[in-house]
N, C-alpha and C. Protein backbone atom coordinates (compact mmCIF):
# COMPACT_ATOMS: atom_id res chain seq x y z
N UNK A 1 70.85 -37.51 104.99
CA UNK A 1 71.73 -38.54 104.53
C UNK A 1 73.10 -37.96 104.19
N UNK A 2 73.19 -36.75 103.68
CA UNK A 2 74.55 -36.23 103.62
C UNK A 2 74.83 -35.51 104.65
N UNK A 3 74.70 -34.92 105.48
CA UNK A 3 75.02 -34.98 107.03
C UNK A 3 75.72 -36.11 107.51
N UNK A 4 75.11 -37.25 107.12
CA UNK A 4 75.58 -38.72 107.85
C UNK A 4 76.46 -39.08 106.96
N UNK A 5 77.11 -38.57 105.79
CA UNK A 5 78.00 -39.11 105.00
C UNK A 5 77.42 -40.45 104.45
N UNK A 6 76.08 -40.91 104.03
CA UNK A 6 75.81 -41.37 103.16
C UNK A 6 75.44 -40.99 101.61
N UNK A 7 76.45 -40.66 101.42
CA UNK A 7 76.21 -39.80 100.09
C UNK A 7 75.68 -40.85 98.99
N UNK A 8 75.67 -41.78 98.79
CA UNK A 8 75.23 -42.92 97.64
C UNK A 8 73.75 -42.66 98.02
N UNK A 9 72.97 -42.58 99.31
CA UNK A 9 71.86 -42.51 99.22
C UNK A 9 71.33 -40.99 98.86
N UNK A 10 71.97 -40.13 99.38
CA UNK A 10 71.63 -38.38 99.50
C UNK A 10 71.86 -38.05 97.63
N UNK A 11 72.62 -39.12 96.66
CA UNK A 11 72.84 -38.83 95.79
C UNK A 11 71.30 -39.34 94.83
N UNK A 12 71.14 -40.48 95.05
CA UNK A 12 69.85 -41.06 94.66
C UNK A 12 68.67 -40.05 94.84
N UNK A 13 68.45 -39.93 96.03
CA UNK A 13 67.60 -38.58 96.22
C UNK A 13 66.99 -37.68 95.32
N UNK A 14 68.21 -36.88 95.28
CA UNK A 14 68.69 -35.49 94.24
C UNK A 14 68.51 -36.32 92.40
N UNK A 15 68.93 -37.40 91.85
CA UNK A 15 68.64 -37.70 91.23
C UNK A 15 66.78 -37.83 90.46
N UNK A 16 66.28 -38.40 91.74
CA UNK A 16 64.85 -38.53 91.64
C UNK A 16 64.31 -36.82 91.05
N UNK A 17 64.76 -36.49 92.31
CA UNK A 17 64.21 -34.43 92.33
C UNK A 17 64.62 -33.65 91.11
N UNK A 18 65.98 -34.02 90.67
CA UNK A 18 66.77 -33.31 89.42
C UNK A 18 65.52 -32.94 88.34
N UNK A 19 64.87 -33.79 88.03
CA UNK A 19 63.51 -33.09 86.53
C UNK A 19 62.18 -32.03 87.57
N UNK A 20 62.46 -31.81 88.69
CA UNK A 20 61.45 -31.31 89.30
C UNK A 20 62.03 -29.54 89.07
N UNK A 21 63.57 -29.23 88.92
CA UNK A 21 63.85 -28.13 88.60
C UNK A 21 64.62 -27.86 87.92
N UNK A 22 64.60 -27.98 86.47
CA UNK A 22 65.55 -28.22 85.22
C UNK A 22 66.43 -27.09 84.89
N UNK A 23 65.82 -26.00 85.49
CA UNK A 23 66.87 -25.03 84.75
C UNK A 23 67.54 -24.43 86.59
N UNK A 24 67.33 -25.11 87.61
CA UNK A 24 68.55 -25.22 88.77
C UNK A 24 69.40 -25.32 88.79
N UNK A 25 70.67 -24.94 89.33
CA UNK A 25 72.04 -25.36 89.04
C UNK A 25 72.04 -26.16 90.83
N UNK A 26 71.45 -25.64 91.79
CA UNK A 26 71.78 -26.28 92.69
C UNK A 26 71.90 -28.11 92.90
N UNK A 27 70.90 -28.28 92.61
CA UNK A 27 70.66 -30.08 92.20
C UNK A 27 72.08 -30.41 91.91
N UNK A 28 72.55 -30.44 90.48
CA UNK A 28 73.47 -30.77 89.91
C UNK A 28 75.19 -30.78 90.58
N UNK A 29 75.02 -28.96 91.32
CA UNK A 29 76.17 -28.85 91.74
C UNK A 29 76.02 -29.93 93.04
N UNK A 30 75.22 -29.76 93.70
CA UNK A 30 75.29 -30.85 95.05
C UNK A 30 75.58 -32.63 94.76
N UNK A 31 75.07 -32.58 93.77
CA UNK A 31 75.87 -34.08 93.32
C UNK A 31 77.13 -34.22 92.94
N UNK A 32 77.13 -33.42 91.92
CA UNK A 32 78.66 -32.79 91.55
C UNK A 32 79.27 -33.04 92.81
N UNK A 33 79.43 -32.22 93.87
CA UNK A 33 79.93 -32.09 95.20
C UNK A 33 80.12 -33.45 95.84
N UNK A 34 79.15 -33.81 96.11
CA UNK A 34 79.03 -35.46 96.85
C UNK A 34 79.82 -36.58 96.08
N UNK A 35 79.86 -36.69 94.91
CA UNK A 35 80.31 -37.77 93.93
C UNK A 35 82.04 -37.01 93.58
N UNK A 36 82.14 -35.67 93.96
CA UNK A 36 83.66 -35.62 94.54
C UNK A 36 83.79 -36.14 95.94
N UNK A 37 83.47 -36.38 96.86
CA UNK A 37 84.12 -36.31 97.96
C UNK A 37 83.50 -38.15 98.09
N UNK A 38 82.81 -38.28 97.45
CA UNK A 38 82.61 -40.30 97.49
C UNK A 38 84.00 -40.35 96.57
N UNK A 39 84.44 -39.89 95.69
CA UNK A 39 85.65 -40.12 95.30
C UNK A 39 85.37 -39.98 93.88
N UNK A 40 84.28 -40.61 93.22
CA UNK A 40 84.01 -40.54 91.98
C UNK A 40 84.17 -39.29 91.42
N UNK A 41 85.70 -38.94 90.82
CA UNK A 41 85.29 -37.77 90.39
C UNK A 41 85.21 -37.25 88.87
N UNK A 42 85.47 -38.20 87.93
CA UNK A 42 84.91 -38.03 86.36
C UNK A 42 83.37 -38.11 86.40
N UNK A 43 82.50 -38.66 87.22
CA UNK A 43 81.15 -38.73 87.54
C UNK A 43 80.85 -36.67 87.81
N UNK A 44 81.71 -36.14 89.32
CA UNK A 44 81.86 -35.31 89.53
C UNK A 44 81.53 -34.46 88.22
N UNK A 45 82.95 -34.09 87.70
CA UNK A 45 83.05 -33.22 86.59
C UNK A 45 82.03 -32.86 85.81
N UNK A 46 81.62 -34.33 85.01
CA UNK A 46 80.16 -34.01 84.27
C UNK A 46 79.02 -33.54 85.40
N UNK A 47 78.88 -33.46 86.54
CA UNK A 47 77.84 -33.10 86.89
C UNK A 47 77.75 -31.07 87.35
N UNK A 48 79.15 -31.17 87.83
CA UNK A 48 79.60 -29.79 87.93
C UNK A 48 79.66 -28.77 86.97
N UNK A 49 79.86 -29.68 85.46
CA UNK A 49 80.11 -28.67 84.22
C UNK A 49 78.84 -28.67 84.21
N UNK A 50 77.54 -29.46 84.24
CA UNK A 50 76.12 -29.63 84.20
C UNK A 50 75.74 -27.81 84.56
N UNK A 51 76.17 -28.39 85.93
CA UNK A 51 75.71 -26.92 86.59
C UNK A 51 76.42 -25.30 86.29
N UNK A 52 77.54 -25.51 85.90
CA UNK A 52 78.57 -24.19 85.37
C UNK A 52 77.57 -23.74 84.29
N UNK A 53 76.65 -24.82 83.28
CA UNK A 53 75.91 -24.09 82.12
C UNK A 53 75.14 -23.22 82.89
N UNK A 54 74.45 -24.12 83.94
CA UNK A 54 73.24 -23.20 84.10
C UNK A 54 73.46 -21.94 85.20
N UNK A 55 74.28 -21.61 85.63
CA UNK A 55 74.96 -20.79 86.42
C UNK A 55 76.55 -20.21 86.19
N UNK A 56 76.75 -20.09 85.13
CA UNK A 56 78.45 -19.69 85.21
C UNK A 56 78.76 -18.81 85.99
N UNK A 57 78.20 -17.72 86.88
CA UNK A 57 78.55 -16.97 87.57
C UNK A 57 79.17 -17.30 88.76
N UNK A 58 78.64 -18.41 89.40
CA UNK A 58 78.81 -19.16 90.61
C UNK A 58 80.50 -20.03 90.85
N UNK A 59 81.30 -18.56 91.71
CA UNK A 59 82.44 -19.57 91.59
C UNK A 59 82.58 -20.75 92.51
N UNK A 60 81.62 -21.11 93.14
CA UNK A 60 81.90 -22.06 93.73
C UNK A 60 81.78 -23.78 93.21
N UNK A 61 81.29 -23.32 91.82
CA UNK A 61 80.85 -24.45 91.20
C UNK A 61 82.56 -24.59 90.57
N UNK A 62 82.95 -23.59 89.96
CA UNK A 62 84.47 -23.39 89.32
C UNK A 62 85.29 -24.23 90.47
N UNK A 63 85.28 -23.21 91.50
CA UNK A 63 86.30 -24.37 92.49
C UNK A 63 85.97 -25.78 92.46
N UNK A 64 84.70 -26.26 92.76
CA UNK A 64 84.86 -27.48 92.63
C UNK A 64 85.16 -28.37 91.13
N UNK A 65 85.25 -27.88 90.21
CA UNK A 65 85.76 -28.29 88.95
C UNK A 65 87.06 -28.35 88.96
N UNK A 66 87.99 -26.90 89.60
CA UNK A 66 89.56 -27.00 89.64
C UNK A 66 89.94 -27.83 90.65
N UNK A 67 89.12 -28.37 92.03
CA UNK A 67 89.33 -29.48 92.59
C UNK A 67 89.86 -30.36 91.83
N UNK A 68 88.51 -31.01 91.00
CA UNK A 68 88.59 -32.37 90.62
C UNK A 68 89.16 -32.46 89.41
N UNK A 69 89.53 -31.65 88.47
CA UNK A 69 90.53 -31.70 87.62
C UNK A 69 91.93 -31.63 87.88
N UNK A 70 92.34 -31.00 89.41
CA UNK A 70 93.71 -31.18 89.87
C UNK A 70 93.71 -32.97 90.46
N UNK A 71 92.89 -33.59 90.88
CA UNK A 71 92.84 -34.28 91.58
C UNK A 71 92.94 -35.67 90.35
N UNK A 72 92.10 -35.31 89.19
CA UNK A 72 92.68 -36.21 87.86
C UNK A 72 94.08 -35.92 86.92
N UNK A 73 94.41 -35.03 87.43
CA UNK A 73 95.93 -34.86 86.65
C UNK A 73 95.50 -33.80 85.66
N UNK A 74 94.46 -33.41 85.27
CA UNK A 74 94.24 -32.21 84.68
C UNK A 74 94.34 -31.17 84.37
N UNK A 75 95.88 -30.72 84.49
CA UNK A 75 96.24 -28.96 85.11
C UNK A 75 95.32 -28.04 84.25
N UNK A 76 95.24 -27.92 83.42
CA UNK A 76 95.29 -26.93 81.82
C UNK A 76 93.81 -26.67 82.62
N UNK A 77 92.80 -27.59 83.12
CA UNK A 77 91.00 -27.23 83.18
C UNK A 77 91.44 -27.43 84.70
N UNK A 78 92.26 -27.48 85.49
CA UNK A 78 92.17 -27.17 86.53
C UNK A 78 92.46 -25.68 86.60
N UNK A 79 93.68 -25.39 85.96
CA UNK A 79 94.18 -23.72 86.24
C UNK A 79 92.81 -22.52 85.87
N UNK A 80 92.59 -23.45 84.35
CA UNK A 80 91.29 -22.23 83.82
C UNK A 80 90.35 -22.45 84.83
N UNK A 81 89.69 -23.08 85.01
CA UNK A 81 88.43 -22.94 86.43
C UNK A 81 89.14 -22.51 87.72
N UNK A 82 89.83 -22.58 88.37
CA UNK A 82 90.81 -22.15 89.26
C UNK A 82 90.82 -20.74 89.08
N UNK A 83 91.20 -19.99 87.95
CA UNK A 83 91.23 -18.37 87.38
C UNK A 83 90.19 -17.49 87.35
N UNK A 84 89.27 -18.55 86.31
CA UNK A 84 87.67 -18.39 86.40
C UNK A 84 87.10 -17.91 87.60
N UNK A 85 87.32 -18.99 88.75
CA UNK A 85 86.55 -18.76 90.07
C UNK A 85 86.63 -17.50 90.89
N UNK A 86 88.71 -17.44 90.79
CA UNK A 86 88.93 -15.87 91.16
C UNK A 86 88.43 -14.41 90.09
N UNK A 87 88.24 -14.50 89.10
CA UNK A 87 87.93 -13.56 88.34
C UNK A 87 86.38 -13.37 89.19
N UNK A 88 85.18 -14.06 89.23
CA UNK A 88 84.20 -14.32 89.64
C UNK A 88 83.84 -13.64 91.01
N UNK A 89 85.17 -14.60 91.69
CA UNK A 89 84.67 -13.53 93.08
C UNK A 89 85.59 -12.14 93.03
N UNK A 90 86.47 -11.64 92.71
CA UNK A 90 86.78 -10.66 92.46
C UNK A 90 85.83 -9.24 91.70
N UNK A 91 85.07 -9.77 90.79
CA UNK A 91 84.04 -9.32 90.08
C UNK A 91 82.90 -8.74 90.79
N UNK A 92 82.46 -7.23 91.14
CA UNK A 92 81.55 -6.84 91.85
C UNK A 92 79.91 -7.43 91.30
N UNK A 93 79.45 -7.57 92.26
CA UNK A 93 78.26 -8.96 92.08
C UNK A 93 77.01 -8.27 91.87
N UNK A 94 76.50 -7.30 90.37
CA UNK A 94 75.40 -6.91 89.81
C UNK A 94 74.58 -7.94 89.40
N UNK A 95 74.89 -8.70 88.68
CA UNK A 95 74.19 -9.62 87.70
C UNK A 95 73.23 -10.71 89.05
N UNK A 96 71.96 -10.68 88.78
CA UNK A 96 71.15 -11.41 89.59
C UNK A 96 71.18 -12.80 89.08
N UNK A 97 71.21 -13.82 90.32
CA UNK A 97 70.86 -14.86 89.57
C UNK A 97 69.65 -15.69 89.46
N UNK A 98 69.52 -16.20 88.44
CA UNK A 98 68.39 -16.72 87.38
C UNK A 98 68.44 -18.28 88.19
N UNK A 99 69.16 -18.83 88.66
CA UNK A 99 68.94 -20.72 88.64
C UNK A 99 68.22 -20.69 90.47
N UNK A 100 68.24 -19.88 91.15
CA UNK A 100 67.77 -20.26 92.19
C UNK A 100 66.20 -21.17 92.32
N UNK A 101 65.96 -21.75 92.97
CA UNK A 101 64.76 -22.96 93.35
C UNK A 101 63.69 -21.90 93.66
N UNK A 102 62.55 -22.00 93.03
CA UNK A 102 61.44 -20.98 93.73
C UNK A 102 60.37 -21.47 94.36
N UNK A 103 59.72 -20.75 95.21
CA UNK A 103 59.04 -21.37 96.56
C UNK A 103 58.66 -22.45 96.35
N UNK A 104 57.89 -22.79 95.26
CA UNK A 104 56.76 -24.09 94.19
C UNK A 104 57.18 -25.16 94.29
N UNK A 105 58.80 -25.19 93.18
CA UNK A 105 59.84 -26.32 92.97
C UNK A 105 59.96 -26.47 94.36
N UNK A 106 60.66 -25.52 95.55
CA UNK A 106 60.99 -26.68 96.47
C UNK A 106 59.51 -27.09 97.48
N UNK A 107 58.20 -26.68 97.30
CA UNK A 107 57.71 -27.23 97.69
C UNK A 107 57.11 -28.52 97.24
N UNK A 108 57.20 -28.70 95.63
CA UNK A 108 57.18 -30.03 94.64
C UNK A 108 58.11 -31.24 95.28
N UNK A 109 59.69 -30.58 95.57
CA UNK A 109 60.78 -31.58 95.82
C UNK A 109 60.24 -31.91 97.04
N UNK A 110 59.53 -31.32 97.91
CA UNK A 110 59.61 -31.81 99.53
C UNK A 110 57.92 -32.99 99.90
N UNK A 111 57.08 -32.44 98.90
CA UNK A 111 56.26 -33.39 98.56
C UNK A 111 56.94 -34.99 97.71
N UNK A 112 57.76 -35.16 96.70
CA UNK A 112 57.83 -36.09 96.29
C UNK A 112 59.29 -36.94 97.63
N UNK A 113 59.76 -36.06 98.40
CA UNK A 113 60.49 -36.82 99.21
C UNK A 113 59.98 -37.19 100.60
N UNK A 114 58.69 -36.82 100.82
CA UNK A 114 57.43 -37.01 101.44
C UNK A 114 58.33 -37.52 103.24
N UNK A 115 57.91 -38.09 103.87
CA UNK A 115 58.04 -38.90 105.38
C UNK A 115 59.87 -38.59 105.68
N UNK A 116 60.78 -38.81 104.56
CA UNK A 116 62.31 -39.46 104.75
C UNK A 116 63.22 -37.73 104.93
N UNK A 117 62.06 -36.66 104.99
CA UNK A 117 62.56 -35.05 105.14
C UNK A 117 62.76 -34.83 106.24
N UNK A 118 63.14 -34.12 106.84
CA UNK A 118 64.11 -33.42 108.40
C UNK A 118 63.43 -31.89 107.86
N UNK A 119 63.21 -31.18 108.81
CA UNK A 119 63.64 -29.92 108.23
C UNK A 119 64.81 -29.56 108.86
N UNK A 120 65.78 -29.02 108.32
CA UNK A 120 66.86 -28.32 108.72
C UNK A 120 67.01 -26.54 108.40
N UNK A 121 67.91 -26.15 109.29
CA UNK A 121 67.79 -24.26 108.97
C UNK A 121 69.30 -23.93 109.08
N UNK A 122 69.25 -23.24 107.61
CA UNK A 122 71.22 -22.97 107.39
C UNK A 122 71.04 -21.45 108.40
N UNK A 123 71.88 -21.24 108.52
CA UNK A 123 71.88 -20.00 109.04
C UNK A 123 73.40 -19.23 107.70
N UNK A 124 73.42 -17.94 107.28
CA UNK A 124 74.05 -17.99 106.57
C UNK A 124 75.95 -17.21 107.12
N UNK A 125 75.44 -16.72 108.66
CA UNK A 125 76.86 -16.89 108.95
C UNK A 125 77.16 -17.51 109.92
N UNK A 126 76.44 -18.87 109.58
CA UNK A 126 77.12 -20.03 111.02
C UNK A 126 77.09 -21.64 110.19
N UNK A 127 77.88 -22.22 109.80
CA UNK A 127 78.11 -22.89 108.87
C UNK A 127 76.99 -24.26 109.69
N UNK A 128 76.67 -24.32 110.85
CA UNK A 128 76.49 -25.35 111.46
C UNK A 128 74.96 -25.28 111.01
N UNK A 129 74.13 -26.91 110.16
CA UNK A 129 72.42 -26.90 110.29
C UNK A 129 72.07 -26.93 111.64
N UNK A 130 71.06 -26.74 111.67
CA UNK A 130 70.03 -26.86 112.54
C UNK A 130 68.78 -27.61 112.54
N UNK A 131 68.57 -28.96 112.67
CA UNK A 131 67.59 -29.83 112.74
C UNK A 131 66.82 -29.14 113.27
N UNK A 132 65.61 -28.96 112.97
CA UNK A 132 64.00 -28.18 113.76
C UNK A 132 63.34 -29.71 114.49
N UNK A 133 62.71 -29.26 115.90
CA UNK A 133 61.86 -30.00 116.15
C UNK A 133 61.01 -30.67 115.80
N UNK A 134 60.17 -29.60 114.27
CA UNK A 134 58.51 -30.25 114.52
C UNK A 134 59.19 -30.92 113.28
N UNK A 135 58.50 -32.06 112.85
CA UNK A 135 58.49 -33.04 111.50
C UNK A 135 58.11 -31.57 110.47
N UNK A 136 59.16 -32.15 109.51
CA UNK A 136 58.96 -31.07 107.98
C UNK A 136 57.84 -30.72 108.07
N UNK A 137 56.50 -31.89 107.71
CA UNK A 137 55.25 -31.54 107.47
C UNK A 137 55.04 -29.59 107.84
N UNK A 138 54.71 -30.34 109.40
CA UNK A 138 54.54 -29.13 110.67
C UNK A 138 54.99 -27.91 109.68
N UNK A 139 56.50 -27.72 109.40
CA UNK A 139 57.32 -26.52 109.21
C UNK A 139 56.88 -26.35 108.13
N UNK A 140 56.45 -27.50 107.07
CA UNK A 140 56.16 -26.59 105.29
C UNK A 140 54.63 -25.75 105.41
N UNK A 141 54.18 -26.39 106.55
CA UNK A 141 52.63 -26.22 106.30
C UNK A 141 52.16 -24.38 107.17
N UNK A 142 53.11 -24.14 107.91
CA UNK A 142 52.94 -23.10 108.77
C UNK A 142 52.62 -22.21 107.59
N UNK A 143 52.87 -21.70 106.68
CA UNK A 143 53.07 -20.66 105.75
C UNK A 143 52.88 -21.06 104.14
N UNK A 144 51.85 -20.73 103.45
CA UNK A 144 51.66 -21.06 102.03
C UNK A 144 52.27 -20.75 101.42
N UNK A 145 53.05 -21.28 100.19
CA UNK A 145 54.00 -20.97 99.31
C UNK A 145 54.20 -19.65 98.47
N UNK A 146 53.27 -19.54 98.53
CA UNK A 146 53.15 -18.22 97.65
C UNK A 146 52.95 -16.79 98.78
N UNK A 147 52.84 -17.20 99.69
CA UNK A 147 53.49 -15.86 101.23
C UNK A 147 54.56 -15.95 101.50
N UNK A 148 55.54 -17.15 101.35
CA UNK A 148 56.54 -17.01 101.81
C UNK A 148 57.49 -16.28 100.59
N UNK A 149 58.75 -14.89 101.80
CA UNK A 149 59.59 -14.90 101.08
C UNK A 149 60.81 -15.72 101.36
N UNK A 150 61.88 -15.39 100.39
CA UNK A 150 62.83 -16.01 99.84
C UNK A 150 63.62 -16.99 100.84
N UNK A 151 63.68 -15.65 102.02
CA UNK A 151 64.48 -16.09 103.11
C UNK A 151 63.78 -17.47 103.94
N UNK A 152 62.41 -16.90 103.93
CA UNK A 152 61.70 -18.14 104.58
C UNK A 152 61.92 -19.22 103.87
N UNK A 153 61.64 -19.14 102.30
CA UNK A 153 61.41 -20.48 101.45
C UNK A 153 62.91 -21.29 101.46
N UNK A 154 64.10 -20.47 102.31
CA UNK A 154 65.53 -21.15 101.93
C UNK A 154 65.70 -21.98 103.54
N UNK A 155 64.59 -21.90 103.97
CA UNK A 155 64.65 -23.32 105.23
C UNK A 155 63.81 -24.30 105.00
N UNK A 156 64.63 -24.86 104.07
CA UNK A 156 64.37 -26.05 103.35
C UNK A 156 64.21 -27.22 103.79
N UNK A 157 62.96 -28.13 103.92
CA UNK A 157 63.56 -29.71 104.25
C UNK A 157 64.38 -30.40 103.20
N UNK A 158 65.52 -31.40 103.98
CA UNK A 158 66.70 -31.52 103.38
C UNK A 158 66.19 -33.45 103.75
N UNK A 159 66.87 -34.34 102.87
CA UNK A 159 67.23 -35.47 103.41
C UNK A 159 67.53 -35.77 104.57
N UNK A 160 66.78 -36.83 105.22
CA UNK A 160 66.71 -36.93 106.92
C UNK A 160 68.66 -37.68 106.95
């Protein structure tokens, strides 16, 4: 659904899933994200600062905060998140992070979004998804959750 730029529905979604992984930052920031670019972006903000708690390391959550605070007239929390973000990626990257989804949660989220899943496969230096042939089912079921690693568990079914 966010592929197709239905973000009102891809947002509903993520809403449902949001208590399935509470201490995630991904959930949050992806709404965050979507409810900037539907336009809503005081909706945005609170959902982005949501996720800055549970991840402050992540400047990509910062950029999208100095987005949408430039975009409300906000300079002062646009510049600081804007600074933030570069300090961040400038910053050699020891500190592991803690909010990532683990095999379980996203196999919880892909059960409660049951039939309406795609699987899709990011590749991480080719920005373009990749819809898979077989129905999610097929793809979650090849490999038990607790064999798969990380890399496997991050070809995720996504909203069809």
């Amino acid at each position: 659904m966010y592929s197709a730029g239905d973000y009102g529905a891809a947002i509903e979604i993520l809403k449902l899933i949001e208590p399935l992984a509470p201490k995630g930052s991904e959930i949050p920031e992806n709404i965050g994200i979507m409810m900037r670019q539907s336009g809503n972006l005081t909706a945005s903000v609170q959902y982005l600062l949501k996720a800055h708690k549970m991840a402050p390391e992540k400047a990509n959550i910062c950029d999208g905060l100095a987005h949408c605070y430039g975009n409300l007239g906000k300079d002062k929390e646009c510049q600081h998140f804007g600074r933030l973000s570069l300090r961040i990626k400038d910053a050699p990257q020891t500190k592991p992070r803690n909010d990532e989804l683990t095999v379980d949660q996203i196999d919880q989220i892909q059960k409660v979004c049951g039939k309406m899943m795609k699987a899709i496969r990011y590749d991480l230096f080719d920005t373009t998804p990749v819809e898979l042939d077989d129905e999610a089912e097929g793809v979650r079921d090849t490999k038990p959750a607790s064999e798969r690693t990380n890399s496997e568990a991050a070809e995720v079914a996504l909203p069809a």
